[in-house]
C-alpha atoms as a PDB file:
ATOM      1  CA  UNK A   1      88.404 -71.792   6.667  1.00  0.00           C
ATOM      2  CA  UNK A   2      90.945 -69.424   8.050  1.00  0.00           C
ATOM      3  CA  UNK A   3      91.104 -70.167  11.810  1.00  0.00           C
ATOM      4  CA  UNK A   4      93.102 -67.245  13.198  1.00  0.00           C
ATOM      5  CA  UNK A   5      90.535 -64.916  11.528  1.00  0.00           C
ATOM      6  CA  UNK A   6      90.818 -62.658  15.559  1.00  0.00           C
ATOM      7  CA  UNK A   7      93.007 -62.543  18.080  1.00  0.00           C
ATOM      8  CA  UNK A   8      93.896 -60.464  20.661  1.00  0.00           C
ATOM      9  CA  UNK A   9      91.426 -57.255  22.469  1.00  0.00           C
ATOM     10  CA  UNK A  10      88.044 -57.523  20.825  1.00  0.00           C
ATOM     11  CA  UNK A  11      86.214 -54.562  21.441  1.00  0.00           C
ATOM     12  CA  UNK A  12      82.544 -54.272  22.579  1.00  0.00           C
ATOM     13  CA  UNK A  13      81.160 -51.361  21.494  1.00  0.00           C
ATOM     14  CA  UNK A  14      77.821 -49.962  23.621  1.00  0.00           C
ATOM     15  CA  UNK A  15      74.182 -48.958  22.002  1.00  0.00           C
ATOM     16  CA  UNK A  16      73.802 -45.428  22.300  1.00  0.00           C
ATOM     17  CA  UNK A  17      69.795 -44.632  22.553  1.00  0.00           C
ATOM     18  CA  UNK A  18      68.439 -40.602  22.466  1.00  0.00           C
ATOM     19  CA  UNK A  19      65.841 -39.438  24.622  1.00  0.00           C
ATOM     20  CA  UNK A  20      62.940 -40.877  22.732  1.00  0.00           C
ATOM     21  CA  UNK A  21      64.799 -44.739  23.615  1.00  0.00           C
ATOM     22  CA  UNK A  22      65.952 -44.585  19.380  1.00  0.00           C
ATOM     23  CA  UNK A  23      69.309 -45.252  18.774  1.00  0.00           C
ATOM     24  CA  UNK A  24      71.591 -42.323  18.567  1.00  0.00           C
ATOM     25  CA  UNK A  25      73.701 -43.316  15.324  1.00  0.00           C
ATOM     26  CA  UNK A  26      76.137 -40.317  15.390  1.00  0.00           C
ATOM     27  CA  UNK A  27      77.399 -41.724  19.014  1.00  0.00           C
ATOM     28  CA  UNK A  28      77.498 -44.734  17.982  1.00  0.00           C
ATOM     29  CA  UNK A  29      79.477 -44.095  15.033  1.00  0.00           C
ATOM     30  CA  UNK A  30      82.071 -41.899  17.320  1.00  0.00           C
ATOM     31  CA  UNK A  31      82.253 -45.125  19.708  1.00  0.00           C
ATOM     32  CA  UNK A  32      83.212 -47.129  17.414  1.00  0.00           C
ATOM     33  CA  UNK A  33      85.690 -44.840  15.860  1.00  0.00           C
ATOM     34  CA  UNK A  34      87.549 -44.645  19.491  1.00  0.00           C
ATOM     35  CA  UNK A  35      88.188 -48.293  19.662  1.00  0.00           C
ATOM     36  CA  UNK A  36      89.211 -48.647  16.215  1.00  0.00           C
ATOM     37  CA  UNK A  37      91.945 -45.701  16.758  1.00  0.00           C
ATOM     38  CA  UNK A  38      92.674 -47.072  20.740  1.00  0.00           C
ATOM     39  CA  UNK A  39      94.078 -49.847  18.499  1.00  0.00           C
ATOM     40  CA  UNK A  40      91.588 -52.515  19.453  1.00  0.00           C
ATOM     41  CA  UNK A  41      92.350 -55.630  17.606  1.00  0.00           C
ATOM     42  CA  UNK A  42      88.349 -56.129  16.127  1.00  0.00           C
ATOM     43  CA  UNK A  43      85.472 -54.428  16.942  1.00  0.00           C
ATOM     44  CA  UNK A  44      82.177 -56.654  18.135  1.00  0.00           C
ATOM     45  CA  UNK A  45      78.532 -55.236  17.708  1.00  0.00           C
ATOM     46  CA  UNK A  46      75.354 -56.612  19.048  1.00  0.00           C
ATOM     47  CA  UNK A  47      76.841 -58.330  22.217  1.00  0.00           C
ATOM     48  CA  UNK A  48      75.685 -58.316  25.519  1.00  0.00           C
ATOM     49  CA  UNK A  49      77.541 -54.672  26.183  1.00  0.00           C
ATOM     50  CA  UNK A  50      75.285 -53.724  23.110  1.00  0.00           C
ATOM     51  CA  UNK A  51      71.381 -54.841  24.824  1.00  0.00           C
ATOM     52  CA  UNK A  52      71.252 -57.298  21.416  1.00  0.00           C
ATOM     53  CA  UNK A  53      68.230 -59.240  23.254  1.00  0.00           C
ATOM     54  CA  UNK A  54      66.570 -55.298  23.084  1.00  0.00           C
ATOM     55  CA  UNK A  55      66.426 -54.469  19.819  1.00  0.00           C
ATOM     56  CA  UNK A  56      64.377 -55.174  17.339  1.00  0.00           C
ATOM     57  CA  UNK A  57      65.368 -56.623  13.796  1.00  0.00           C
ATOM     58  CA  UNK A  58      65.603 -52.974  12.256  1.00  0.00           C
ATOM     59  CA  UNK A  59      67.725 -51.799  14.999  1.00  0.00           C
ATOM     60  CA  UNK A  60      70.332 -54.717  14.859  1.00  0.00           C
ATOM     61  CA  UNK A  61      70.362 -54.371  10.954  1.00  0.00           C
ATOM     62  CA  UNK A  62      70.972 -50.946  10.817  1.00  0.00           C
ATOM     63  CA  UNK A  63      73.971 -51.213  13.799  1.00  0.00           C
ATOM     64  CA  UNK A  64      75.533 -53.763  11.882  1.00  0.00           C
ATOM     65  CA  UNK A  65      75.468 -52.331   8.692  1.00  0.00           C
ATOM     66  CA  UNK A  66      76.921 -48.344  10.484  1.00  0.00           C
ATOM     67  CA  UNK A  67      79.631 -50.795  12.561  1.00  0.00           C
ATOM     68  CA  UNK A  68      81.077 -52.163   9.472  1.00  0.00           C
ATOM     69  CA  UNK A  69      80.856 -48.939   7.243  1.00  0.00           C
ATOM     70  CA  UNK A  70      82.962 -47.290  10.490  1.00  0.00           C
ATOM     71  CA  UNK A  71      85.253 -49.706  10.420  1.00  0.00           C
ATOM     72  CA  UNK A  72      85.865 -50.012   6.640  1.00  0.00           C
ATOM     73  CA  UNK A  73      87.637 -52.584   7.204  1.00  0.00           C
ATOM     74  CA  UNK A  74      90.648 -51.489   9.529  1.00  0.00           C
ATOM     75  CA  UNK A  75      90.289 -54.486  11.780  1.00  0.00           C
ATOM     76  CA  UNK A  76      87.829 -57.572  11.219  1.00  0.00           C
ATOM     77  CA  UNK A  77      84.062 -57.352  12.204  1.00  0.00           C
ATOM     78  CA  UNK A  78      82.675 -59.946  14.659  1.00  0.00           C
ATOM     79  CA  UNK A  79      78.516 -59.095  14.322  1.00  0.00           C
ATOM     80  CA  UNK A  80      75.906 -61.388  17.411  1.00  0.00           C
ATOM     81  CA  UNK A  81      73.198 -62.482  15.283  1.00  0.00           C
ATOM     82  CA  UNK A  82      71.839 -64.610  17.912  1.00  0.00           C
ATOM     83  CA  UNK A  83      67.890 -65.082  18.151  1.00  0.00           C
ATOM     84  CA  UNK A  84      65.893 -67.768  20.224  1.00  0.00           C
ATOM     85  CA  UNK A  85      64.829 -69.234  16.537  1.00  0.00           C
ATOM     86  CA  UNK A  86      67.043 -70.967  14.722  1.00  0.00           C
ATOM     87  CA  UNK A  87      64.811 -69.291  11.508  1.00  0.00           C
ATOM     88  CA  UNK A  88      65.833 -65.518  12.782  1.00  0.00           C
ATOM     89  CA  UNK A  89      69.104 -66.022  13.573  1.00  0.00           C
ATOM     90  CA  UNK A  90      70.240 -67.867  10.170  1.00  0.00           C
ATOM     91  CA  UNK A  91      68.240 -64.416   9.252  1.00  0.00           C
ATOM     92  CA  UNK A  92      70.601 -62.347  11.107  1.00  0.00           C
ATOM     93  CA  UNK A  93      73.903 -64.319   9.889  1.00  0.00           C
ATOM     94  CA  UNK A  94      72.823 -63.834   6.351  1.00  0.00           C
ATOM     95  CA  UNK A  95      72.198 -59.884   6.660  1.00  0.00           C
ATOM     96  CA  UNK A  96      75.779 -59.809   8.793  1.00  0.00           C
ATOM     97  CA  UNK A  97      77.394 -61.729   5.919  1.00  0.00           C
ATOM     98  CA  UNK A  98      75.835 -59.749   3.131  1.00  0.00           C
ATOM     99  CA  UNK A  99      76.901 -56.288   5.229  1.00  0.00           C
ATOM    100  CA  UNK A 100      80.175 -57.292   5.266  1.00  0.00           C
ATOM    101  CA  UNK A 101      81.125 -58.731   8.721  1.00  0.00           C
ATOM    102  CA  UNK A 102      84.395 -61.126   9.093  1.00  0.00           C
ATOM    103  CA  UNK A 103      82.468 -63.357  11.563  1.00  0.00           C
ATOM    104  CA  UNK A 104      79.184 -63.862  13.473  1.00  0.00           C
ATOM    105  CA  UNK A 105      78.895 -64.880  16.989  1.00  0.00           C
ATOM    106  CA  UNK A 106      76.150 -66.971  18.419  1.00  0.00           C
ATOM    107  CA  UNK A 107      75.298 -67.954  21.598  1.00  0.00           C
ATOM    108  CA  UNK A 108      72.228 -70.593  22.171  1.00  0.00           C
ATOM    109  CA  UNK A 109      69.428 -68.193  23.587  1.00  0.00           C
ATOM    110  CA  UNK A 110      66.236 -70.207  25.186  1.00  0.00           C
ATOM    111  CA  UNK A 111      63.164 -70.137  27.218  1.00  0.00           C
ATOM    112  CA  UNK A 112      62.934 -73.569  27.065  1.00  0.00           C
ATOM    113  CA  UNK A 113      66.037 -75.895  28.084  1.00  0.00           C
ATOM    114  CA  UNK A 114      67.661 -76.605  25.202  1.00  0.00           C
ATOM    115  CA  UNK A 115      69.540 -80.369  24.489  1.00  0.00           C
ATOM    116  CA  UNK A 116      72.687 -80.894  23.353  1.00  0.00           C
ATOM    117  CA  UNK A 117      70.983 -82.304  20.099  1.00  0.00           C
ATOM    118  CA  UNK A 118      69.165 -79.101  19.539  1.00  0.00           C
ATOM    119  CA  UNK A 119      72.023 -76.480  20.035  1.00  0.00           C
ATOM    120  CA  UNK A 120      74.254 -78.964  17.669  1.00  0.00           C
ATOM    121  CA  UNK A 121      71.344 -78.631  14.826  1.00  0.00           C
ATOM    122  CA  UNK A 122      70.956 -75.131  15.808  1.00  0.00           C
ATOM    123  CA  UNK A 123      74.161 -74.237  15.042  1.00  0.00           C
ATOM    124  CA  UNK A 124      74.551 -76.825  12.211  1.00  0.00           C
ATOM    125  CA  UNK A 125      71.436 -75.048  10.161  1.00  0.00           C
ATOM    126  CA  UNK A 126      73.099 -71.732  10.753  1.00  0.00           C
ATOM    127  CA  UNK A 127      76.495 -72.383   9.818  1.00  0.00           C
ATOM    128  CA  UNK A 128      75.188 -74.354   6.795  1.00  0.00           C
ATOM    129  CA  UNK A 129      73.698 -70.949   5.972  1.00  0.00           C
ATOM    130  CA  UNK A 130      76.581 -68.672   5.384  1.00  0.00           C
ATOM    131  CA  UNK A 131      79.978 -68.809   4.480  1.00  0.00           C
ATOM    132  CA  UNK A 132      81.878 -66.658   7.500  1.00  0.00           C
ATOM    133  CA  UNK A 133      82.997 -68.363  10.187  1.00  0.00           C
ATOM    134  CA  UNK A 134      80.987 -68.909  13.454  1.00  0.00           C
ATOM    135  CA  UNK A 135      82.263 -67.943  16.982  1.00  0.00           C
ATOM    136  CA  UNK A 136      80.194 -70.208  19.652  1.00  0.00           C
ATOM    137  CA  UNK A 137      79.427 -68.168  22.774  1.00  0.00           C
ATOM    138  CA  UNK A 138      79.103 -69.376  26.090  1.00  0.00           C
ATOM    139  CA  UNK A 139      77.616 -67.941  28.995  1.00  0.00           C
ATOM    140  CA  UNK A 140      75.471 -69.608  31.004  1.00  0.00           C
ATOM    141  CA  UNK A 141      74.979 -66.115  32.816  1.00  0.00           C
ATOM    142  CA  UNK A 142      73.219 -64.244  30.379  1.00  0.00           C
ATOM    143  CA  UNK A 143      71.592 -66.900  28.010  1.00  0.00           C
ATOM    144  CA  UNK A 144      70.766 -69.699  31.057  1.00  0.00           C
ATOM    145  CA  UNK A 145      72.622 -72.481  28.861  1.00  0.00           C
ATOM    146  CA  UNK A 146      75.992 -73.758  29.741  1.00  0.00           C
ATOM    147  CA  UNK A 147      77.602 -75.605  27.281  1.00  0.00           C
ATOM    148  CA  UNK A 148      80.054 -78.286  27.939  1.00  0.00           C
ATOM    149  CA  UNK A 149      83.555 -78.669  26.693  1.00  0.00           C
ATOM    150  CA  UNK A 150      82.406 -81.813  25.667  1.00  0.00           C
ATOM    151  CA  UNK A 151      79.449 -79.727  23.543  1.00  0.00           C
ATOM    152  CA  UNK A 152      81.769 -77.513  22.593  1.00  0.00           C
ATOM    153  CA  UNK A 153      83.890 -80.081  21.277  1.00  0.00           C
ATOM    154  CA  UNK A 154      81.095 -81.393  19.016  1.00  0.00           C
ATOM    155  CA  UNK A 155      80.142 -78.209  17.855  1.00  0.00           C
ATOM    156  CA  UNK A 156      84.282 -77.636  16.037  1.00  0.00           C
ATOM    157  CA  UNK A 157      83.216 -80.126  14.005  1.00  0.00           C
ATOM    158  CA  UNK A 158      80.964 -78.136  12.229  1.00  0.00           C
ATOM    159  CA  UNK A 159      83.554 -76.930   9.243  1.00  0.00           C
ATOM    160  CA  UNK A 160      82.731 -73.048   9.639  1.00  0.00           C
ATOM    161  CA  UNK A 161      82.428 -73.209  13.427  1.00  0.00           C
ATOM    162  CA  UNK A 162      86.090 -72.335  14.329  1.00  0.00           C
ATOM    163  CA  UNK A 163      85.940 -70.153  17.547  1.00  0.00           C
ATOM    164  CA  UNK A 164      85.035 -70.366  21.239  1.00  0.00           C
ATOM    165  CA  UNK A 165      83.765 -67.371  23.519  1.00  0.00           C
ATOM    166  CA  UNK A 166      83.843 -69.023  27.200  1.00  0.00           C
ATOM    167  CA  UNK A 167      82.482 -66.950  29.678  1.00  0.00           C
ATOM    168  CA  UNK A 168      81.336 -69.183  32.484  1.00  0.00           C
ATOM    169  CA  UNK A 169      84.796 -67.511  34.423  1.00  0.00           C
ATOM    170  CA  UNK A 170      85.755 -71.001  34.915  1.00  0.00           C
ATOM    171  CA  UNK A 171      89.383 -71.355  34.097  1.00  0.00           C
ATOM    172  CA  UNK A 172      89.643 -75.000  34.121  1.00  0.00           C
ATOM    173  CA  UNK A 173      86.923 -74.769  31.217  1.00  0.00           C
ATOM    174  CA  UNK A 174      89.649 -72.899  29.256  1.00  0.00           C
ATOM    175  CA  UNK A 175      92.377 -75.768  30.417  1.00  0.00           C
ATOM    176  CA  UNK A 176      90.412 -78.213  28.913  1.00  0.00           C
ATOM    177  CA  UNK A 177      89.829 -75.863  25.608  1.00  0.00           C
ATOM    178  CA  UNK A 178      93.044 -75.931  24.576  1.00  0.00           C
ATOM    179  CA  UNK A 179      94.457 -78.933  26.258  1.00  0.00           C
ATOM    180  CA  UNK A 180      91.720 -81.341  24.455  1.00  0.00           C
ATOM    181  CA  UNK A 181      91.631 -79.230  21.105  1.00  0.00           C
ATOM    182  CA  UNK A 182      95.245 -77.419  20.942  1.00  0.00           C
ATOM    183  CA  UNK A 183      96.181 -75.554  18.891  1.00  0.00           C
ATOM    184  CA  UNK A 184      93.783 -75.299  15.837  1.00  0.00           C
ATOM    185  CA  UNK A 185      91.408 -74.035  17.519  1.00  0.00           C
ATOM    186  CA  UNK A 186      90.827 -70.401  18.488  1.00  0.00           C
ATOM    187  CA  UNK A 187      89.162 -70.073  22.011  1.00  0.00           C
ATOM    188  CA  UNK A 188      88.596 -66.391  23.436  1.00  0.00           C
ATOM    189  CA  UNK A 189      88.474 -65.299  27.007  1.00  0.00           C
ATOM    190  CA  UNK A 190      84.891 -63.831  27.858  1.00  0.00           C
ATOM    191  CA  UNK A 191      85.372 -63.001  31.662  1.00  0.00           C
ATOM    192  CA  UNK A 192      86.688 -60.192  32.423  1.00  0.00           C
ATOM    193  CA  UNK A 193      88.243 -60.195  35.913  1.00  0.00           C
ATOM    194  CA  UNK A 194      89.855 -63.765  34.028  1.00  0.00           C
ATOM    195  CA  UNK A 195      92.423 -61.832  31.474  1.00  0.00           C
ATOM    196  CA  UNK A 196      95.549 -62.388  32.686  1.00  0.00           C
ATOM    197  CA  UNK A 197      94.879 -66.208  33.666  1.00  0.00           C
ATOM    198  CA  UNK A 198      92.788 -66.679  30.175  1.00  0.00           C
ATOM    199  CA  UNK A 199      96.145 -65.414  28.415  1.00  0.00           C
ATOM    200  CA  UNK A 200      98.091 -68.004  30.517  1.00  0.00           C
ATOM    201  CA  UNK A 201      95.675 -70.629  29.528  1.00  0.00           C
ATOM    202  CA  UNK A 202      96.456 -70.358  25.642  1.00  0.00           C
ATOM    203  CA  UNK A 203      93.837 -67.761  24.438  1.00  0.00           C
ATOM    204  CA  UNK A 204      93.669 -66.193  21.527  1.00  0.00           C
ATOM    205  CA  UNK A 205      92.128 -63.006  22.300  1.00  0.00           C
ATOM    206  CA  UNK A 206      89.883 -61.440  25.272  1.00  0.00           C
ATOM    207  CA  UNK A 207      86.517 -59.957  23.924  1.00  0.00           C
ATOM    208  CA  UNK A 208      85.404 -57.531  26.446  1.00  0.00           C
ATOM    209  CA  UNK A 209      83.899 -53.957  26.276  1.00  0.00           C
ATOM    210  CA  UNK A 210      86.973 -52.614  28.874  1.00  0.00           C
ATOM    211  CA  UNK A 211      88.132 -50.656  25.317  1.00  0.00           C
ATOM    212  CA  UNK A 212      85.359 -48.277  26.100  1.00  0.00           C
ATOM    213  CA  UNK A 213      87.403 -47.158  28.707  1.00  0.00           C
ATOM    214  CA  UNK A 214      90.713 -48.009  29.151  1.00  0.00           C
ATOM    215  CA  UNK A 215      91.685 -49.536  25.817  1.00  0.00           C
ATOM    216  CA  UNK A 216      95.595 -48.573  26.544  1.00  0.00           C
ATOM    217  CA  UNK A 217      95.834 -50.962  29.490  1.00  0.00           C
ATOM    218  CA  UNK A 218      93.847 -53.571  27.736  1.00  0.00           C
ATOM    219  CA  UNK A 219      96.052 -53.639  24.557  1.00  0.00           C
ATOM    220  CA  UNK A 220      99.363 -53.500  27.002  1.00  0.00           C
ATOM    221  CA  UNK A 221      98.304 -56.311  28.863  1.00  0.00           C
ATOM    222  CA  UNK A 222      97.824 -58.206  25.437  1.00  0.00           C
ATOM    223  CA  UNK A 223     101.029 -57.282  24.117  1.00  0.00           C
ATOM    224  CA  UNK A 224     103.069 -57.802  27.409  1.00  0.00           C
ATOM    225  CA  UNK A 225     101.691 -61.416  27.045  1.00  0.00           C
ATOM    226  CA  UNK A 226     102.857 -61.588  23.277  1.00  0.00           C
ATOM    227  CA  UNK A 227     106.223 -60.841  24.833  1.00  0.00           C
ATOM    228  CA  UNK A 228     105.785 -63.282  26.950  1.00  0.00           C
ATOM    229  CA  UNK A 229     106.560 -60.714  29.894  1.00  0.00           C
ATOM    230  CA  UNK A 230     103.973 -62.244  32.667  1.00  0.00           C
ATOM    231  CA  UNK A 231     106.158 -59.832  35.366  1.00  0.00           C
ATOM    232  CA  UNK A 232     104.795 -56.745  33.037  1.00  0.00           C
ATOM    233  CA  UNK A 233     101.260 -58.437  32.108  1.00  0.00           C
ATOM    234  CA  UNK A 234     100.598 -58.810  36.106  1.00  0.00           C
ATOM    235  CA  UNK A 235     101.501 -55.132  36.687  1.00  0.00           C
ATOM    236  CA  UNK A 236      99.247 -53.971  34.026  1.00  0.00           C
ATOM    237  CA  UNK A 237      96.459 -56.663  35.283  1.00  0.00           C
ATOM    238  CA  UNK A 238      96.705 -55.619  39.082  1.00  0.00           C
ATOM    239  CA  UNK A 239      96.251 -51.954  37.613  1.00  0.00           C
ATOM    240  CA  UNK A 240      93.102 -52.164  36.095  1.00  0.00           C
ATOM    241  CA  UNK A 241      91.432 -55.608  38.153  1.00  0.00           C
ATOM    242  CA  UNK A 242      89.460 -53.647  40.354  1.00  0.00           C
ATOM    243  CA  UNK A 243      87.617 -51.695  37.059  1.00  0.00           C
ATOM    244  CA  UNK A 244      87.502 -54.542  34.956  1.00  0.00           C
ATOM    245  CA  UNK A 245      85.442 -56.507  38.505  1.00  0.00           C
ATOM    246  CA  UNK A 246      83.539 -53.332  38.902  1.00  0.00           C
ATOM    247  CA  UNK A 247      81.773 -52.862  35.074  1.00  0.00           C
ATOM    248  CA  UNK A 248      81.001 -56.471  35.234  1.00  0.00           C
ATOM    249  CA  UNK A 249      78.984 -56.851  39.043  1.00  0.00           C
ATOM    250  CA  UNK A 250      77.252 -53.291  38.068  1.00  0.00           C
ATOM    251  CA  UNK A 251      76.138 -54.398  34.648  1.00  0.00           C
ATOM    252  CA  UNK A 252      77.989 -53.978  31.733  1.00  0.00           C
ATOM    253  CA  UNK A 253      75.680 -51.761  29.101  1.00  0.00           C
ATOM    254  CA  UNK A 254      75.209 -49.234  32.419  1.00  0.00           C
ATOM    255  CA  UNK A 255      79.051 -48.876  33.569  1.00  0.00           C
ATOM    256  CA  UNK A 256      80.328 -48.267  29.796  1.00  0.00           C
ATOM    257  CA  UNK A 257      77.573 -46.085  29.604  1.00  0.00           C
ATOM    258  CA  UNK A 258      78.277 -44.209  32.866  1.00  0.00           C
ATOM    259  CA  UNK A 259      82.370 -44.072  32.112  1.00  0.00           C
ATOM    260  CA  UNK A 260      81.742 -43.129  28.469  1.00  0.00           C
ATOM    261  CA  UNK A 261      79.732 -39.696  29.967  1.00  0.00           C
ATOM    262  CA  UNK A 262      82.765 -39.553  32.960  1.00  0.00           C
ATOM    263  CA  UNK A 263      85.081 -39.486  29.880  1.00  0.00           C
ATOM    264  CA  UNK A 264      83.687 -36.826  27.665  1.00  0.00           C
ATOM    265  CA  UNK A 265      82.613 -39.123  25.046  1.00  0.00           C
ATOM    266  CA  UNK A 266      78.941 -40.000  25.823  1.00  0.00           C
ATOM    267  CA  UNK A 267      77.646 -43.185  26.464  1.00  0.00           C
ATOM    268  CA  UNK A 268      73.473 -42.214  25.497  1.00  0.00           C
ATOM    269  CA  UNK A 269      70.894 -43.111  26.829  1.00  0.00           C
ATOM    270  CA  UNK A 270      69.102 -46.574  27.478  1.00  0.00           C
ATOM    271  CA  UNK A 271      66.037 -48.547  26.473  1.00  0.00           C
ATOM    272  CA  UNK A 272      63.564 -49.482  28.872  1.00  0.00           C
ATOM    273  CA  UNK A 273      63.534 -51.557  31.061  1.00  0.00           C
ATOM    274  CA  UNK A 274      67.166 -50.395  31.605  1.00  0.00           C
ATOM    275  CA  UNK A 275      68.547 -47.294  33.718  1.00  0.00           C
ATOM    276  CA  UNK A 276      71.573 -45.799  34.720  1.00  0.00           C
ATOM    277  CA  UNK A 277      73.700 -46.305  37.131  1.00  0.00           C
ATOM    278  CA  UNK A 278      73.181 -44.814  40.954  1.00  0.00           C
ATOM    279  CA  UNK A 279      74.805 -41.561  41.789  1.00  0.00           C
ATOM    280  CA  UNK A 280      76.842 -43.275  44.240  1.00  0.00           C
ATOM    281  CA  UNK A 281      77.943 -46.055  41.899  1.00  0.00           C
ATOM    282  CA  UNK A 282      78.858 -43.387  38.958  1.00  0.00           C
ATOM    283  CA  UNK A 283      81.072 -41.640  41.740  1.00  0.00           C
ATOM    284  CA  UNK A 284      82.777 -45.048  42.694  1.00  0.00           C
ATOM    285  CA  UNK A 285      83.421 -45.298  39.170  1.00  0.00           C
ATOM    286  CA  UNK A 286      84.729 -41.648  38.841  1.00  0.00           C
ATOM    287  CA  UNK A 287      87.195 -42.165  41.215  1.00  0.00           C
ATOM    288  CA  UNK A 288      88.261 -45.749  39.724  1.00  0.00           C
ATOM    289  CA  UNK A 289      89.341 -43.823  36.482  1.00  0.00           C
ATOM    290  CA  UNK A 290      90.682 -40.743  37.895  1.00  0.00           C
ATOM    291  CA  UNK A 291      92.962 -43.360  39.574  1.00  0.00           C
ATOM    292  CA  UNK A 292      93.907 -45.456  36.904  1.00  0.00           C
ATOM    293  CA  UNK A 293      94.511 -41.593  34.895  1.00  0.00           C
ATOM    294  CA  UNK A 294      96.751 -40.707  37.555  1.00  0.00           C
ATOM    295  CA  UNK A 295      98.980 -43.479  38.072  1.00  0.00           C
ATOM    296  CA  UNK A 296     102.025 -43.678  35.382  1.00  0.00           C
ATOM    297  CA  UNK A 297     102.189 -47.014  33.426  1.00  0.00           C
ATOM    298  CA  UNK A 298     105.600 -47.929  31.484  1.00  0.00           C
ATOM    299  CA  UNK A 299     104.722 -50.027  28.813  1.00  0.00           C
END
């Protein structure tokens, strides 16, 4: 199994919804066109930046199925199929799979506290399922489980299980990633405001929905790293900290959204029980990209 599948900026698109809360596949389609040309480095549906937990199973279907006809195969395809049954999400996987995707990602999603036992045969039944690799998300934020490195750990031994997404913004989690695993494995930084440091740490790639907005700066700061240039990747990082902070305290799916309009491109509209952001947060945002617009960046 081909463990250096990703690397680098993996773009979050958003879900675009019309008036009537159905998804507006046109905008959707031209969003995920931008980050393909913005030279984003794979393009990730379903996510948290794409409400995944609200949609139902003819929603994410027909998402995954436009993503990967959009992207026709210009970068690789990382699809969320995650589900709180293990039954629906080996569903999801499969139709991902069968659409075309490069990878799924899965993060353990409960009501009930899940053990370590039953995320390992969670995953184990999935992965047994399909023949793509598996990136294991965590974050304990969004899902309320928090996987240990030692979890984590167990899971790589699953053969088709090859990635990490950490986004507990603990850096010493990402220490231990690749000091304990090294080098074979492929472990992606999932917190935002973390970039730079997650670079520094040994990560493969950063999966974060920034693209949507300022896809130049994330690809520099990438590249600067490749280079290993950390004078020119902290320039570029100090330049867009206070954005990349700022999309993830006000909510993700609402401050792509709201820079996405600010831009010219459209972010669409949301389904319920989600709204925009306030007027005074969309004009702290305004002025965040008109800054980052005006400065002049030598890359």
């Amino acid at each position: 199994m081909n463990k250096e599948t990703f690397k680098g900026v993996i773009a979050y698109p958003v879900t675009p919804f019309d008036s009537s809360e159905n998804i507006d596949i046109p905008l959707f389609k031209k969003q995920v066109e931008r980050l393909v040309t913005a030279g984003s480095h794979g393009i990730a549906p379903l996510g948290s930046t794409g409400v995944m937990p609200y949609l139902n199973d003819g929603e994410k279907e027909e998402l995954a199925e436009t993503c990967i006809r959009q992207v026709a195969g210009r970068v690789p395809t990382l699809v969320g199929v995650s589900n709180l049954t293990t039954e629906k999400t080996v569903y999801h996987a499969q139709f991902a799979e069968k659409a075309g995707a490069t990878a799924v990602m899965i993060i353990p999603m409960s009501y009930w506290k899940l053990t370590d036992e039953e995320i390992i045969k969670h995953y184990d039944t999935v992965a047994s399922k399909i023949s793509i690799p598996i990136m294991v998300y965590n974050n304990p934020a969004t899902s309320g489980v928090d996987m240990s490195p030692a979890l984590l750990k167990r899971l790589l031994q699953i053969p088709n299980v090859t990635m990490i997404k950490e986004s507990t913004g603990d850096i010493q989690r990402m220490y231990y990633l690749r000091k304990e695993l090294g080098d074979e494995v492929a472990f992606f930084n999932g917190s935002n405001p973390l970039a730079l440091a997650a670079f520094s740490a040994g990560a493969n790639g950063w999966c974060t929905a920034a693209p949507n907005l300022i896809p130049e700066l994330n690809i520099a700061l990438y590249n600067a790293v490749q280079e290993n240039n950390m004078v020119k990747a902290q320039k570029i990082f100090y330049q867009q900290i206070d954005l990349l902070k700022f999309i993830v305290a006000k909510g993700l799916p609402r401050s792509i959204k709201a820079g996405l309009d600010l831009l010219g491109v459209g972010g669409g509209n949301f389904k319920s029980p989600l709204k925009p952001l306030s007027e005074q947060e969309i004009a702290e945002l305004d002025k965040m990209l008109l800054a980052i617009k005006d400065e002049v960046y030598q890359y």
